[in-house]
C-alpha atoms as a PDB file:
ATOM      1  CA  UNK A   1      34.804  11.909   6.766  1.00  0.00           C
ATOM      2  CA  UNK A   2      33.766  10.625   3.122  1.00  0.00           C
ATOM      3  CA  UNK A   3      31.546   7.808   2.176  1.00  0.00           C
ATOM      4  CA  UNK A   4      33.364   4.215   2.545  1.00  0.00           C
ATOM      5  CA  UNK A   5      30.478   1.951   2.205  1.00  0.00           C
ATOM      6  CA  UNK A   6      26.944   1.736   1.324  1.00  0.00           C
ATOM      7  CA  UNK A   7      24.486  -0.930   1.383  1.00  0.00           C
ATOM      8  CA  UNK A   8      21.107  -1.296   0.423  1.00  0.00           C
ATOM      9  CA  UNK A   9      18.702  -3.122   3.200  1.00  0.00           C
ATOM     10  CA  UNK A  10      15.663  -4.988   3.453  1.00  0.00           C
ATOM     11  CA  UNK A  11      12.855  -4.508   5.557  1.00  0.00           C
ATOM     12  CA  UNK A  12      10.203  -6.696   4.074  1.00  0.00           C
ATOM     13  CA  UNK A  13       7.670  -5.816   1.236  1.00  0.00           C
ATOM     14  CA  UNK A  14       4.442  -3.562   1.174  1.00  0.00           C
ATOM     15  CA  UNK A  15       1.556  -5.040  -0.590  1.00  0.00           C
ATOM     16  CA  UNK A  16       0.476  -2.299  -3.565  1.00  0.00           C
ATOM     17  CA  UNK A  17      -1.652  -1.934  -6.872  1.00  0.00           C
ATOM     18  CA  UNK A  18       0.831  -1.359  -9.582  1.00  0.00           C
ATOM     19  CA  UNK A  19      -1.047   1.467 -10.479  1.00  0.00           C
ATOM     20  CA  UNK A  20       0.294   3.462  -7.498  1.00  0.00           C
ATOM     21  CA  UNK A  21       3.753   3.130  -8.895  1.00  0.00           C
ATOM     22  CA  UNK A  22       3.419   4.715 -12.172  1.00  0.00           C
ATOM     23  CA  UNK A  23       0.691   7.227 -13.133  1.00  0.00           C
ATOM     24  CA  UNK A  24      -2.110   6.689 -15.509  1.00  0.00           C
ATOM     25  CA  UNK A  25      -0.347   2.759 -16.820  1.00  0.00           C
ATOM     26  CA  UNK A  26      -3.766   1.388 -16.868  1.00  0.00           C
ATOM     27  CA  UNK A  27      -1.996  -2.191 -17.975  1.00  0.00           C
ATOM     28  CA  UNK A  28      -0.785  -2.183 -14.294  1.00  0.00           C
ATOM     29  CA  UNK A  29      -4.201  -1.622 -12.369  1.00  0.00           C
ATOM     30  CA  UNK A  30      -5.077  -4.165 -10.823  1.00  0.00           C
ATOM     31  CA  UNK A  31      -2.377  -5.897 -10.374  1.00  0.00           C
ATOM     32  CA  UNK A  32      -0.587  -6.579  -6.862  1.00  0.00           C
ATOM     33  CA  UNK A  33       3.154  -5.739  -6.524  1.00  0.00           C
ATOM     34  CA  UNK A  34       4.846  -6.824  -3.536  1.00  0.00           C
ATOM     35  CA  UNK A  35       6.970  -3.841  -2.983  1.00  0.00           C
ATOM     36  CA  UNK A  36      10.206  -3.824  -1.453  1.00  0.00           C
ATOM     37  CA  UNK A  37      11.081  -2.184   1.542  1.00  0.00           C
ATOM     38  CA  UNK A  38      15.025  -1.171   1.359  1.00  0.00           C
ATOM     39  CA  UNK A  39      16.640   1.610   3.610  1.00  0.00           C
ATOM     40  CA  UNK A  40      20.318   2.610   2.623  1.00  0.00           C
ATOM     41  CA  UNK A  41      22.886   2.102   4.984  1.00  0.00           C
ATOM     42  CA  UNK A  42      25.621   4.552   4.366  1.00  0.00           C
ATOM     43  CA  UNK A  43      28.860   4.157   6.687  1.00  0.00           C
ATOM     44  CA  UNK A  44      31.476   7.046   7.036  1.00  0.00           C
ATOM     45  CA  UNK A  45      34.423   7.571   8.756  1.00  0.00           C
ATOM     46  CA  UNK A  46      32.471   9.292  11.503  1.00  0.00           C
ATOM     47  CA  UNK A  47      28.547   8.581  11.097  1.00  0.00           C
ATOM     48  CA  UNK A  48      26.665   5.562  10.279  1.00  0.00           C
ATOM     49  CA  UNK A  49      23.748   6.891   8.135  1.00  0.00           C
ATOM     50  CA  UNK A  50      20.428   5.112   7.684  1.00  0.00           C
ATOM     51  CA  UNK A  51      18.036   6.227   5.100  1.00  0.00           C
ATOM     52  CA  UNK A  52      14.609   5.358   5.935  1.00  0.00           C
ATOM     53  CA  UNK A  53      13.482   2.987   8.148  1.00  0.00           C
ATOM     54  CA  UNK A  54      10.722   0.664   6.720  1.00  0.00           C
ATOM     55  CA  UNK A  55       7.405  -0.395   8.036  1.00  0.00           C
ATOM     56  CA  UNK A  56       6.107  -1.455  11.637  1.00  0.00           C
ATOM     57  CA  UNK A  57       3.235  -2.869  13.032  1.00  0.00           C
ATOM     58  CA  UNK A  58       0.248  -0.805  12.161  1.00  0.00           C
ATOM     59  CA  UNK A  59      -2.577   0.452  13.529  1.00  0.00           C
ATOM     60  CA  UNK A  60      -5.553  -1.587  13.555  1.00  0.00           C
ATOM     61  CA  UNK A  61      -7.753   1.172  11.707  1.00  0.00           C
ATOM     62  CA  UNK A  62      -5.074   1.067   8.538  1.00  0.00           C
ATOM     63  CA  UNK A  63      -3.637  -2.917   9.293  1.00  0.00           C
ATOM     64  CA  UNK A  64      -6.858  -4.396   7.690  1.00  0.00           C
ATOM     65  CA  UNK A  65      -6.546  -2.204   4.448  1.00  0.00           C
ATOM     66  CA  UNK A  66      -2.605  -2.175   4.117  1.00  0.00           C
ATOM     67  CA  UNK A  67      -0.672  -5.502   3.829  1.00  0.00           C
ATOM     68  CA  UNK A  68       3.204  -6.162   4.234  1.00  0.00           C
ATOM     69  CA  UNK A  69       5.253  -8.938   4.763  1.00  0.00           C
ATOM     70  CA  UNK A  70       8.750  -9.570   6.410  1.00  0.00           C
ATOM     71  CA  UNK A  71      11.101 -12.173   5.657  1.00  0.00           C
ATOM     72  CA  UNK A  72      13.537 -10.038   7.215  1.00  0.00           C
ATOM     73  CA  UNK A  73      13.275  -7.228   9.597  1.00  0.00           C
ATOM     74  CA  UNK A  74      15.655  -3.971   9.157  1.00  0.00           C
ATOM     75  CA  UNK A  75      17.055  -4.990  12.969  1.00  0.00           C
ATOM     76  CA  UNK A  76      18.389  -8.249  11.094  1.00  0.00           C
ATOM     77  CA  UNK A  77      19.453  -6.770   7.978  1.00  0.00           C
ATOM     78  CA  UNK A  78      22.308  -4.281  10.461  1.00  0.00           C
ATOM     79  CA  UNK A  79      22.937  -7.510  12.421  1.00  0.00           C
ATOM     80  CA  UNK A  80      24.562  -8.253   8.283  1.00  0.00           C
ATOM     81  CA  UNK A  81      26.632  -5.481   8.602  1.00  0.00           C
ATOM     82  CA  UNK A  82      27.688  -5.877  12.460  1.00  0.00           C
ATOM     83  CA  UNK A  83      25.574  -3.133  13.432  1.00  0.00           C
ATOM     84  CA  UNK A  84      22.217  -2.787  16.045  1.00  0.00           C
ATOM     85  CA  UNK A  85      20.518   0.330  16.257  1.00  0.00           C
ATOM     86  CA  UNK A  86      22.156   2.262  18.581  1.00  0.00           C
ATOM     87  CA  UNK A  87      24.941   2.209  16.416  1.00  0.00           C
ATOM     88  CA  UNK A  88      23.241   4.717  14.014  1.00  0.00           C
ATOM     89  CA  UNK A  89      24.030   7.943  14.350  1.00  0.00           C
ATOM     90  CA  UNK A  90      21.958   9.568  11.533  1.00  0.00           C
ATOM     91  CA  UNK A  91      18.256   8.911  10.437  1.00  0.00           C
ATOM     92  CA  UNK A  92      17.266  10.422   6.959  1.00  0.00           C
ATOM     93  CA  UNK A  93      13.364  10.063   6.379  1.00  0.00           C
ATOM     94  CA  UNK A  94      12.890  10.601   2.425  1.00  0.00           C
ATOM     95  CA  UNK A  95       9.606  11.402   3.777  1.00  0.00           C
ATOM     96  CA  UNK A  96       6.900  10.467   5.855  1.00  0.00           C
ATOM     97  CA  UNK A  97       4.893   7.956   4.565  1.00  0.00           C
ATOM     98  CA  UNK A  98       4.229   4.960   6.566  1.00  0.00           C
ATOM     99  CA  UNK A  99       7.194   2.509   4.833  1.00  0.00           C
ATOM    100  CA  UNK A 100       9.555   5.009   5.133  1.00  0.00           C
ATOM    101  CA  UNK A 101       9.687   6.123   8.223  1.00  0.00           C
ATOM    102  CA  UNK A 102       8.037   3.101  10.390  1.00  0.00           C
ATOM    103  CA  UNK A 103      10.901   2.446  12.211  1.00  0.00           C
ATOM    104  CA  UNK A 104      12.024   5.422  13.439  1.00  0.00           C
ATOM    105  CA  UNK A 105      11.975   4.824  16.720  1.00  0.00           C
ATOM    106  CA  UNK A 106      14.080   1.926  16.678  1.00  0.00           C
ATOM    107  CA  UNK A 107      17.331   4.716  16.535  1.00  0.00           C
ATOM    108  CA  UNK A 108      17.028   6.181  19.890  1.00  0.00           C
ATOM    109  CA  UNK A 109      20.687   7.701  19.368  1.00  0.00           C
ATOM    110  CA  UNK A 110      20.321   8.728  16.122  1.00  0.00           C
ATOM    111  CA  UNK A 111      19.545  12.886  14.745  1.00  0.00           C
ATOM    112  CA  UNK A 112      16.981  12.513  12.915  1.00  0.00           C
ATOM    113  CA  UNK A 113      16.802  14.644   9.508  1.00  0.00           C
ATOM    114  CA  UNK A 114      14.035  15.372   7.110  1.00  0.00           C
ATOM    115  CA  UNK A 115      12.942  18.217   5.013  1.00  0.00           C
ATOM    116  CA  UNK A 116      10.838  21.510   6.440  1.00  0.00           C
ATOM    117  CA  UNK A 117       8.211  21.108   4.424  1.00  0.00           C
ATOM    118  CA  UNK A 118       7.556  17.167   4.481  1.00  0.00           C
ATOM    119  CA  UNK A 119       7.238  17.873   8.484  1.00  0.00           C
ATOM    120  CA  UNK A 120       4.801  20.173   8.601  1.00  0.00           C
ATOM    121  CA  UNK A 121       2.296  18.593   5.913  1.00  0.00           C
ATOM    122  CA  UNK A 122       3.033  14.989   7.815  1.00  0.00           C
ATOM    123  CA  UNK A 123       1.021  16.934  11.190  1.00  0.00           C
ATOM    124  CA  UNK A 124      -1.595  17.767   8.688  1.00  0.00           C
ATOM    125  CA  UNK A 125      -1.960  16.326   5.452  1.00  0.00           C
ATOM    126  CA  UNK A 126      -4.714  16.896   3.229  1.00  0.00           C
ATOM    127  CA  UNK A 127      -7.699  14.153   3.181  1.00  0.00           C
ATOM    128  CA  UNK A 128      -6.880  12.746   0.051  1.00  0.00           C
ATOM    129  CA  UNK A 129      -3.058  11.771   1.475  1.00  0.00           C
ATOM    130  CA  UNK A 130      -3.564  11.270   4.798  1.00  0.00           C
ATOM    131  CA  UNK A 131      -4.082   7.444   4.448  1.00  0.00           C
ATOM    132  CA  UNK A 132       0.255   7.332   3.918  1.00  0.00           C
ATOM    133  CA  UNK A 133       0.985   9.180   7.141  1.00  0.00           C
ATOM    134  CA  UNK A 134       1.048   7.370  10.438  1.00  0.00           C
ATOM    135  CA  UNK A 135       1.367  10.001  13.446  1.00  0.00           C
ATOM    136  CA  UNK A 136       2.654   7.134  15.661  1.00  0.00           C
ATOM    137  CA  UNK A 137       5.696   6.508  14.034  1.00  0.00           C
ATOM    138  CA  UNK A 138       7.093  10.047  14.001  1.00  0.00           C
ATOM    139  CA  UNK A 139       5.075  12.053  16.446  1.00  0.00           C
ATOM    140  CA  UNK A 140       7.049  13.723  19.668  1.00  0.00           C
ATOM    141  CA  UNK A 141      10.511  12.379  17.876  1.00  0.00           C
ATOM    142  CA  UNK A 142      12.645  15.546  17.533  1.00  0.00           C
ATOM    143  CA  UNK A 143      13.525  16.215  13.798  1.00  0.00           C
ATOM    144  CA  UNK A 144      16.154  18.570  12.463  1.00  0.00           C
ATOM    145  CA  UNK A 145      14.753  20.033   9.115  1.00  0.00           C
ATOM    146  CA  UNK A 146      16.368  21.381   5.877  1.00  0.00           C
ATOM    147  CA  UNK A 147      15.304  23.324   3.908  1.00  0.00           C
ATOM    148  CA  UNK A 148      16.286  21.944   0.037  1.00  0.00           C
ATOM    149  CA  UNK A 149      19.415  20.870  -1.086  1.00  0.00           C
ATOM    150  CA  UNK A 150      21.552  20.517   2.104  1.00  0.00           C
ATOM    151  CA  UNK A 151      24.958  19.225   2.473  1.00  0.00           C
ATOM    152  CA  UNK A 152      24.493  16.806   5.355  1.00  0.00           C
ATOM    153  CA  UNK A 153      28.098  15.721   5.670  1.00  0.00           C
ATOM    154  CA  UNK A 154      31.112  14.886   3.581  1.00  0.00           C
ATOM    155  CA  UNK A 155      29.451  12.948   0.541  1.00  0.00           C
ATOM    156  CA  UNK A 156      26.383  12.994   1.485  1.00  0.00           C
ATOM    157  CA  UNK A 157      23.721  15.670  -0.253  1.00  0.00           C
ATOM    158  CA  UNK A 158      20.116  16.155   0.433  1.00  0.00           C
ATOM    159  CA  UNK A 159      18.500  16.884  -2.579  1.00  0.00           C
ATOM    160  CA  UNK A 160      14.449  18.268  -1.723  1.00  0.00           C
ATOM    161  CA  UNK A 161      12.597  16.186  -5.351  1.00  0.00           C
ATOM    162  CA  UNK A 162       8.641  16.891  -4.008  1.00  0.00           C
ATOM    163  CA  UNK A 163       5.920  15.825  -5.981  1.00  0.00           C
ATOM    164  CA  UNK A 164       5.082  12.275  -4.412  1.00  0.00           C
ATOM    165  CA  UNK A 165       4.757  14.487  -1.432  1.00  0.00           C
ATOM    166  CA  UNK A 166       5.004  18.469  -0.745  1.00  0.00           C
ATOM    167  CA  UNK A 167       8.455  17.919   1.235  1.00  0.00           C
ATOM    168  CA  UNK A 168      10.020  14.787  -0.433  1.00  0.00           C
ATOM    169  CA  UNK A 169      13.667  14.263  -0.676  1.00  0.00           C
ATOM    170  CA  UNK A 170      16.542  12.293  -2.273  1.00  0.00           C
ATOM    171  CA  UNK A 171      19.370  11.545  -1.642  1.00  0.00           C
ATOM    172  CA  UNK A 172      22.886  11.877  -3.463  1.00  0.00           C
ATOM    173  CA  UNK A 173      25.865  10.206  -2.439  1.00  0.00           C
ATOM    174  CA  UNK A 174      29.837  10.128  -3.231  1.00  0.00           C
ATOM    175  CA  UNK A 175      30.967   7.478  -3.041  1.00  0.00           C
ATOM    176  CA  UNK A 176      35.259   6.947  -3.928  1.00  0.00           C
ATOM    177  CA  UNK A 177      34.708   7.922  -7.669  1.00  0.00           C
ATOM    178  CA  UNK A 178      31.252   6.834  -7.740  1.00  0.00           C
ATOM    179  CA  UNK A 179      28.277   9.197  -7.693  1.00  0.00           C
ATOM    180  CA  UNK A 180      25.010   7.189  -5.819  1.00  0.00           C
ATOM    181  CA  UNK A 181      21.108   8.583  -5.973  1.00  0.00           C
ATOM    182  CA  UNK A 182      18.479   7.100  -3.558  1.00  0.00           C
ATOM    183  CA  UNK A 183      15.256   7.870  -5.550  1.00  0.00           C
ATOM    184  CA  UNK A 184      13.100   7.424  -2.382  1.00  0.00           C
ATOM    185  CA  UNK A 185       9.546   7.639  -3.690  1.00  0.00           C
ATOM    186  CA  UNK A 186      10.238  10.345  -6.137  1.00  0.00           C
ATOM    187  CA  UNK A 187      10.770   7.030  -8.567  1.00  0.00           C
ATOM    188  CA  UNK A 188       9.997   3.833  -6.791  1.00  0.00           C
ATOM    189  CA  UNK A 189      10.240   1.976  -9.369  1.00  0.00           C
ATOM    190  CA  UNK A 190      13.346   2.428 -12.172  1.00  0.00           C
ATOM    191  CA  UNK A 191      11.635   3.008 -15.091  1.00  0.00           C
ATOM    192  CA  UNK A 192      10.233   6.040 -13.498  1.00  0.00           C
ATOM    193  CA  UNK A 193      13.610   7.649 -13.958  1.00  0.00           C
ATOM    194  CA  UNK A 194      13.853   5.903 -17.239  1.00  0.00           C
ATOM    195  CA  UNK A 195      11.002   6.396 -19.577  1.00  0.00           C
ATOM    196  CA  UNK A 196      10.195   9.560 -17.245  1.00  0.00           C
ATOM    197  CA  UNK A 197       6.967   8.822 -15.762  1.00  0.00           C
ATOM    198  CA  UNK A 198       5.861  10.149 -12.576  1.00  0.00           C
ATOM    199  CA  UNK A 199       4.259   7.930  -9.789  1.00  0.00           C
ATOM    200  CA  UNK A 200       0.860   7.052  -9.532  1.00  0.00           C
ATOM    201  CA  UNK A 201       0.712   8.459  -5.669  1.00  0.00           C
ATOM    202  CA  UNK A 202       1.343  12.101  -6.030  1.00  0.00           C
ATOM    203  CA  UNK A 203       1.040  15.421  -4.697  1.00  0.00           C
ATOM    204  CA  UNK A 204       1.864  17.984  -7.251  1.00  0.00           C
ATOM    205  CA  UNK A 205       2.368  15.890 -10.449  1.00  0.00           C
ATOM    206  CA  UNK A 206       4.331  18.859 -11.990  1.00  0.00           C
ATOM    207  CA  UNK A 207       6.612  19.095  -9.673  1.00  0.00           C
ATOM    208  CA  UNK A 208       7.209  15.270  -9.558  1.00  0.00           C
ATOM    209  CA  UNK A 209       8.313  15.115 -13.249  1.00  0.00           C
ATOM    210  CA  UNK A 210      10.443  18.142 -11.961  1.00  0.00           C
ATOM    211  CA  UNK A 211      12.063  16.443  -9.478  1.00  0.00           C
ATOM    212  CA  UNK A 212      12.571  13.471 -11.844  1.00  0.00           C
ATOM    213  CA  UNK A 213      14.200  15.251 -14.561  1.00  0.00           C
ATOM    214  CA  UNK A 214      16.679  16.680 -11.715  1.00  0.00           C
ATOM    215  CA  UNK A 215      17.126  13.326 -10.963  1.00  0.00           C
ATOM    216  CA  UNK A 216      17.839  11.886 -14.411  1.00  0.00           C
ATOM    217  CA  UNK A 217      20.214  14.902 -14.840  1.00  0.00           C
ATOM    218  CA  UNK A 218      22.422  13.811 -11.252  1.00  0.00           C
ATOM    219  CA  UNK A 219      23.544  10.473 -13.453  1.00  0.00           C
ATOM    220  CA  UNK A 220      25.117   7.813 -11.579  1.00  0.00           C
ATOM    221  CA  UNK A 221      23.985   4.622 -10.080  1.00  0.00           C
ATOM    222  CA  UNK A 222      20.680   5.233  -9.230  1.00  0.00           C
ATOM    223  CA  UNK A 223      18.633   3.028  -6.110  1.00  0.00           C
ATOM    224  CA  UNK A 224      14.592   3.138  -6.643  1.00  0.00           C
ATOM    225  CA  UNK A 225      12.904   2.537  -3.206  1.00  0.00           C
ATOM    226  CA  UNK A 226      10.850  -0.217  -4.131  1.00  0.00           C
ATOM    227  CA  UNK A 227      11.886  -1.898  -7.509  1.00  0.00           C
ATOM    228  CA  UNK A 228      11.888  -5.733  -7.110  1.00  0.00           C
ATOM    229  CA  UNK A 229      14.605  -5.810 -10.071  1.00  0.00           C
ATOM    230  CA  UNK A 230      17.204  -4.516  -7.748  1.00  0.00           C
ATOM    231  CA  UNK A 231      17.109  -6.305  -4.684  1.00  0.00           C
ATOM    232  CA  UNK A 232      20.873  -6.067  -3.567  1.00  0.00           C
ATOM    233  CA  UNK A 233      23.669  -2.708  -3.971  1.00  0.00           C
ATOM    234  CA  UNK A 234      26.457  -3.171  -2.114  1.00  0.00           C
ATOM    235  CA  UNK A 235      29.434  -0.412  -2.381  1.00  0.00           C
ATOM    236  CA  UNK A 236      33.237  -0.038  -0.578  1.00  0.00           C
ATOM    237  CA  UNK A 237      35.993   2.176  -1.579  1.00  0.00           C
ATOM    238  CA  UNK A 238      38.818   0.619  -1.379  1.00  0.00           C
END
């Protein structure tokens, strides 16, 4: 069945430097950005499609280093919609990382759906990015992997954009007449896409302006994972 609605979600805000949003901006080091935490909820005819899951409590070796907030929970941002977690069907993780996939657990009914590559780097990531993975939140959960662009259902496109990490993806949507990208963290912040500057966490910084370009070149209405200047997309055909 094709896309009917899609609606952006809130799952709090994730405490970061500015400088780990774009690379090399030295005008933003230093300064705190309370990023935003917002999932996609993407309802079909068939599926009810949540992509990423947002932050959870923790562990105590990373909780006195990494600091979030929640004014609202991602459990109270479904209740919105009429929905509690068992009514998802379909868990996309963008990737890994810690405020993306915190909540996983949450969707005991749902398939869960990520890319090959992000999977097997998040069981053992080099030293110098293993700070954004938290086994815990994804370890013993049973993932489905793709392997690039995959066509997870009618309007719904996996599109692999790595660079932030080895195995990130994006997502594409269709949406009535409307074409939809979720960035995830291959732009968390819009002007990524629009002045074309990778961000400041990254894996392969080549392949992150790659995946950004591909991104620019997809058009539509594009959602940036963690932009405070778009705090609300809401979307029905009619």
């Amino acid at each position: 069945m094709a896309v009917r609605e899609v609606h952006l979600l809130h799952d709090g805000y994730l405490e970061l430097d500015m400088g780990m949003l774009v690379y090399m901006k030295t005008p933003y080091y230093g300064i705190k950005y309370q990023a935003a935490l917002k999932p996609l909820l993407v309802v079909t005819g068939s599926e009810n499609i949540l992509v990423d899951t947002g932050i959870a409590p923790l562990p105590q070796s990373l909780s006195k280093f990494v600091k979030y907030t929640k004014d609202t929970d991602i459990i109270q941002s479904l209740a919105g919609y009429g929905l509690v977690p068992d009514d998802i069907s379909l868990v996309v993780n963008t990737h890994m990382h810690m405020d993306h996939c915190g909540n996983n657990r949450l969707f005991r009914k749902a398939r869960y759906f990520v890319q090959r590559d992000e999977l097997a780097y998040s069981a053992n990531p080099d030293r110098f990015m293993r700070g954004g993975y938290v086994r815990e939140f994804y370890q013993d959960l049973h993932f489905e992997t793709v392997d690039g662009r995959h066509n997870l259902t009618n309007g719904v496109e996996l599109m692999d954009t790595p660079g932030h990490t080895p195995g990130h993806q994006s997502v594409i949507l269709q949406v009535g007449e409307t074409k939809v990208v979720y960035t995830g963290d291959a732009a968390p912040l819009l002007e990524n896409i629009e002045r074309r500057d990778i961000t400041g966490i990254v894996y392969d910084p080549v392949s992150e302006l790659r995946s950004i370009d591909r991104l620019r070149a997809e058009g539509g209405s594009v959602i940036a994972s963690h932009d405070l200047l778009q705090m609300s997309f809401d979307l029905k055909v009619p």
